[in-house]
N, C-alpha and C. Protein backbone atom coordinates (compact mmCIF):
# COMPACT_ATOMS: atom_id res chain seq x y z
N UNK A 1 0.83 -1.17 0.00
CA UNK A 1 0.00 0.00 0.00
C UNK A 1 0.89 1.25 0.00
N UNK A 2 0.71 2.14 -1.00
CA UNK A 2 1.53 3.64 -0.98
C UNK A 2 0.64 4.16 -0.24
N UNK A 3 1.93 4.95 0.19
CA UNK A 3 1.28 6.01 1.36
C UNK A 3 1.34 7.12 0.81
N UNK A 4 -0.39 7.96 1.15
CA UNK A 4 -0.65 9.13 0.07
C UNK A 4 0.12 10.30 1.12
N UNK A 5 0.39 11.28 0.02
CA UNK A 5 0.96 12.59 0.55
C UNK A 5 0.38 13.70 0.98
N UNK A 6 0.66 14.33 1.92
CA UNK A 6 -0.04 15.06 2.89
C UNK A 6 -1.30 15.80 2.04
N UNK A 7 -0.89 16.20 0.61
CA UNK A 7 -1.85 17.10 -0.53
C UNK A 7 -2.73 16.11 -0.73
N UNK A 8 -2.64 14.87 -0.47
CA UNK A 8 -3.73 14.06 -1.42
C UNK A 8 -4.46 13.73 -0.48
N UNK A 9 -3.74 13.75 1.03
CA UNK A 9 -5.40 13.73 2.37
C UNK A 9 -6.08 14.63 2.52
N UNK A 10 -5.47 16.23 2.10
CA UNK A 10 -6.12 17.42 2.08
C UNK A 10 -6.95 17.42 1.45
N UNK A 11 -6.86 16.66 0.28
CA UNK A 11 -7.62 16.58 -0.98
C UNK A 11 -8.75 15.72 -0.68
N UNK A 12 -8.12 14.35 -0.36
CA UNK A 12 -9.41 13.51 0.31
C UNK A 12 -10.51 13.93 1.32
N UNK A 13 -9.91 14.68 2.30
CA UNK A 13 -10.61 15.17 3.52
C UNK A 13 -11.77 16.04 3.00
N UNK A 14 -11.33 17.20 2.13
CA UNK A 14 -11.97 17.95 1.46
C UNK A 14 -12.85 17.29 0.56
N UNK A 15 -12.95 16.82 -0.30
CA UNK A 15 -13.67 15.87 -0.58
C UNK A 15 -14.87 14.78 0.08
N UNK A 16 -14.11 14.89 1.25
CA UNK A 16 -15.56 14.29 2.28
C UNK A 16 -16.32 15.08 2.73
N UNK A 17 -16.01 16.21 2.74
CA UNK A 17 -16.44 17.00 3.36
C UNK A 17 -17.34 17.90 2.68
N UNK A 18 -17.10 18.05 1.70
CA UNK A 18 -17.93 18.79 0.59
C UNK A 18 -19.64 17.19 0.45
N UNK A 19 -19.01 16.56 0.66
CA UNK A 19 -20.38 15.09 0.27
C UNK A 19 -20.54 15.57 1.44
N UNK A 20 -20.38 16.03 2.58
CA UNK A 20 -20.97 15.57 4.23
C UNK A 20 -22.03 16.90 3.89
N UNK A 21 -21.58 18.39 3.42
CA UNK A 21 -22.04 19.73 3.79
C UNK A 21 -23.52 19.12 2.68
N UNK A 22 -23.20 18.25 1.10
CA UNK A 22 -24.07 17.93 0.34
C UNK A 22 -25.32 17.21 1.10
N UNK A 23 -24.89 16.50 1.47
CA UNK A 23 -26.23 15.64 2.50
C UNK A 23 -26.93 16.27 3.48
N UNK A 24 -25.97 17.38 4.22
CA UNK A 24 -26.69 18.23 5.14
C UNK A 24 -27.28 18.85 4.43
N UNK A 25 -27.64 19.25 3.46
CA UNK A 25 -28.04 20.26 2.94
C UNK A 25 -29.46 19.46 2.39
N UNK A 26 -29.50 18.58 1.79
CA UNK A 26 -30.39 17.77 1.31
C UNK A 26 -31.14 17.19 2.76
N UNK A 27 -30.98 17.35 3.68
CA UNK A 27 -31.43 16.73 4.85
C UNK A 27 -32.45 18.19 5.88
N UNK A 28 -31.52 19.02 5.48
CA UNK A 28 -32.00 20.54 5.92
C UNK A 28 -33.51 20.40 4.96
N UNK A 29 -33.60 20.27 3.72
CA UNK A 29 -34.87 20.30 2.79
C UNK A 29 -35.41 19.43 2.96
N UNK A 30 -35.13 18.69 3.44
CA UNK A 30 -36.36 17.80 3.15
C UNK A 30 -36.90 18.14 4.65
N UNK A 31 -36.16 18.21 5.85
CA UNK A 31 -36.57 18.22 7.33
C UNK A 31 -37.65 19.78 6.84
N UNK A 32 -37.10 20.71 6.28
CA UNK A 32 -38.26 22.05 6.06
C UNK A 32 -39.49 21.81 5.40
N UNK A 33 -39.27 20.78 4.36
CA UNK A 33 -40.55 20.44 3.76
C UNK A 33 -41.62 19.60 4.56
N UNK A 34 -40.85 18.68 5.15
CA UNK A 34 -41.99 17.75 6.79
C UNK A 34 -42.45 19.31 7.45
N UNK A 35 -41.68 20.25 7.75
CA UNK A 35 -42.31 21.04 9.08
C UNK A 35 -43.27 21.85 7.90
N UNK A 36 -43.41 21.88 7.10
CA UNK A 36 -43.99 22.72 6.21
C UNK A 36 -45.47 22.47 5.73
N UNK A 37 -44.95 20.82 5.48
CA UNK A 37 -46.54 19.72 5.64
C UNK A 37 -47.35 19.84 6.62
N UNK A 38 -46.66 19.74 8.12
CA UNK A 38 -46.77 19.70 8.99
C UNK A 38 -47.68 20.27 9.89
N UNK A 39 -47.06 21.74 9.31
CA UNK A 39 -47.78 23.19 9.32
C UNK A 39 -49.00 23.52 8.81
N UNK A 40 -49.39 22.96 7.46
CA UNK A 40 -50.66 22.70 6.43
C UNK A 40 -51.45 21.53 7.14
N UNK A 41 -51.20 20.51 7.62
CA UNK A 41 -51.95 19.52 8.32
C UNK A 41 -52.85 20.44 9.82
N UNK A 42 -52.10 21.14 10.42
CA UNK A 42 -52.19 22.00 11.44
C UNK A 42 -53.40 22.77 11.86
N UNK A 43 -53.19 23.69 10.19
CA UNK A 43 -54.09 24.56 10.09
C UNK A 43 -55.32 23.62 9.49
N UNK A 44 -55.23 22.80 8.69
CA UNK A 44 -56.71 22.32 8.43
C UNK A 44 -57.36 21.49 9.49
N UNK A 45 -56.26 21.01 10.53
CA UNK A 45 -57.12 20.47 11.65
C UNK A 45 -57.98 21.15 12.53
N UNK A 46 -57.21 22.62 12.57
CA UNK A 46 -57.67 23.66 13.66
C UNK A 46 -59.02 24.37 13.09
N UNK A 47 -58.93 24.31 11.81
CA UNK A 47 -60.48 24.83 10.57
C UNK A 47 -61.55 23.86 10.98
N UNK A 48 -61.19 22.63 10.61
CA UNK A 48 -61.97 21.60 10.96
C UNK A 48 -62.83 21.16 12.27
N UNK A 49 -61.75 21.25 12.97
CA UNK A 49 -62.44 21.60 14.68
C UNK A 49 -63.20 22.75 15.01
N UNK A 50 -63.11 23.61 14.29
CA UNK A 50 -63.99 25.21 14.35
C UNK A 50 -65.04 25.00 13.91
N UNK A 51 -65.38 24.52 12.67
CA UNK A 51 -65.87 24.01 11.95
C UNK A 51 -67.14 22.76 12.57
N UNK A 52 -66.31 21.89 13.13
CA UNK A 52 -67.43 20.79 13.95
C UNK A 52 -67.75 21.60 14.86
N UNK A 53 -67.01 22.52 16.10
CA UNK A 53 -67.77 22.53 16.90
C UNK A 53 -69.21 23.69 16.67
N UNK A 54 -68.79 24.26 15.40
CA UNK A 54 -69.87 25.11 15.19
C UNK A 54 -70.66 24.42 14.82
N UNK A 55 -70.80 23.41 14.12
CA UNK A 55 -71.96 22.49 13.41
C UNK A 55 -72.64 21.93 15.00
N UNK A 56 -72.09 21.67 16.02
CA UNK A 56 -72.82 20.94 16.95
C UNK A 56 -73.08 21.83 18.04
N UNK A 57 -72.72 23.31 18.00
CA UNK A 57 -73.77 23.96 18.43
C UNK A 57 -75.22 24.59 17.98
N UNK A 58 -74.87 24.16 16.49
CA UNK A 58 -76.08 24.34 15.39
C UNK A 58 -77.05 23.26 15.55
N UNK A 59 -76.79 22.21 16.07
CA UNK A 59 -77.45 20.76 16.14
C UNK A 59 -78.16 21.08 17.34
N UNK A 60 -77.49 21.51 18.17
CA UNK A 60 -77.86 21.84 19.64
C UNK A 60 -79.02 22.52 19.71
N UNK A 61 -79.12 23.56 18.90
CA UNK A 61 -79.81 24.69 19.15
C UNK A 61 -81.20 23.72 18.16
N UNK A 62 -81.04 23.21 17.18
CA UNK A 62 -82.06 22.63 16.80
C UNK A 62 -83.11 21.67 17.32
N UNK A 63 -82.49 21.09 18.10
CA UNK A 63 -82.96 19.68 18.80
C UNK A 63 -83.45 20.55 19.97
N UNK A 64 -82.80 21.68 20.77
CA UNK A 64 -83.36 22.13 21.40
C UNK A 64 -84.99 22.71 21.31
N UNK A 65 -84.47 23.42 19.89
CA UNK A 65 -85.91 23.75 19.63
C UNK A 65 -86.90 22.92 18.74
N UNK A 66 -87.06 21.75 18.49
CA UNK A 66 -87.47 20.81 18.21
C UNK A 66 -88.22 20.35 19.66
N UNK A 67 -87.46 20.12 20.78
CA UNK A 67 -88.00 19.56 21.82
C UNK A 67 -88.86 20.12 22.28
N UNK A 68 -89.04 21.81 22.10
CA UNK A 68 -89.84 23.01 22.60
C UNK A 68 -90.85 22.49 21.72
N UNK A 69 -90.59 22.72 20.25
CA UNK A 69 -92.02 22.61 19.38
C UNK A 69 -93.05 20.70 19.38
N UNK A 70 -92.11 19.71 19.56
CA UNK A 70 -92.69 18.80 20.39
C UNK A 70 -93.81 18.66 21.48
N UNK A 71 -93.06 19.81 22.10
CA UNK A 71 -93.47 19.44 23.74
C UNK A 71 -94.91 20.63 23.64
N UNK A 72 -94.73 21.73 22.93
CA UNK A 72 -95.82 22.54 22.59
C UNK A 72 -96.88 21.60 22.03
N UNK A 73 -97.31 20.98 20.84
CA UNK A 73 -97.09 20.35 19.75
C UNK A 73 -98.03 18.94 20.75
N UNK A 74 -97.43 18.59 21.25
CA UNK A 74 -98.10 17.08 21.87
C UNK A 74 -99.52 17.39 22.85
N UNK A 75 -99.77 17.74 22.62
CA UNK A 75 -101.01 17.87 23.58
C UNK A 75 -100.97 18.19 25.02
N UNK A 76 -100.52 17.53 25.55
CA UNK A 76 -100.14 17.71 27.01
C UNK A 76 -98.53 18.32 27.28
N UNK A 77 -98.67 19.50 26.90
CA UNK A 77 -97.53 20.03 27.27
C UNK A 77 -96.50 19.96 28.41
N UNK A 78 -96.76 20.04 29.51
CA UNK A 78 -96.83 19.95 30.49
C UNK A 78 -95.87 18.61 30.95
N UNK A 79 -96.47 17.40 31.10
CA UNK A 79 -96.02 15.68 30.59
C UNK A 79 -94.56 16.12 30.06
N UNK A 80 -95.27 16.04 28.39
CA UNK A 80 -93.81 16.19 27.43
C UNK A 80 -93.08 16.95 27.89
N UNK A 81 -93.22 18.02 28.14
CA UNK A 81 -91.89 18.99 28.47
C UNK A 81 -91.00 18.45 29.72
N UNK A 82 -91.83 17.83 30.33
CA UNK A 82 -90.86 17.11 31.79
C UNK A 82 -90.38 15.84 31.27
N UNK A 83 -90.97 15.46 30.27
CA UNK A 83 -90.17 14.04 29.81
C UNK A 83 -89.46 14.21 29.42
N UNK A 84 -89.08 15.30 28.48
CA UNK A 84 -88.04 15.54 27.60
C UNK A 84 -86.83 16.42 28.28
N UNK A 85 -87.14 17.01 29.67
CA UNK A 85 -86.11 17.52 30.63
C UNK A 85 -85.69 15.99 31.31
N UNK A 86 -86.42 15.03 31.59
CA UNK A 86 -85.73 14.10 31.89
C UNK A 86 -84.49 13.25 30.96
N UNK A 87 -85.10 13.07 29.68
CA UNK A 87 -84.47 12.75 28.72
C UNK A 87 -83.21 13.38 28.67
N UNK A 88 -82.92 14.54 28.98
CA UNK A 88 -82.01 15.40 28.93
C UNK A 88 -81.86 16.38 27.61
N UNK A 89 -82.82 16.65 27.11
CA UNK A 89 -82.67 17.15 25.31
C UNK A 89 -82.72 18.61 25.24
N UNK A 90 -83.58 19.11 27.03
CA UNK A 90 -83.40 20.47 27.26
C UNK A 90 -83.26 20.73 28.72
């Protein structure tokens, strides 16, 4: 085995080193593009949850008043309206 000269480890070293800064660099992009996804997953979860909980205070308010026009609605008001406070619906 020849033994390389001090210029040709400089050379080698450098050479690794330029592939090491290459991979970091490719590793930096792709790690920004996950936090970037990441970020977009985020915001449509946080829409989405705004989103349901407004729909099920919309549900709420319906059934609520559904149970009113029921309980009006059934003849014996009175009855129904305590059944349906038992039920729990208002």
């Amino acid at each position: 085995m020849a033994k390389k000269s001090y210029t040709e480890n400089l050379i080698d070293i450098k050479t690794e080193l330029i592939e090491l800064k290459t991979i970091s660099t490719y590793q930096e992009n792709h790690l920004r593009n996950i936090d970037n996804h990441l970020n977009t997953l985020n915001e449509r979860t946080d829409k989405n949850e705004k989103q349901i909980s407004r729909n099920t205070d919309r549900i709420g308010i319906i059934i609520r008043c559904g149970a009113w026009v029921a309980a009006i609605l059934g003849g014996g008001g009175g009855i129904t309206a305590i059944t349906l406070k038992l039920m729990g619906v208002f």
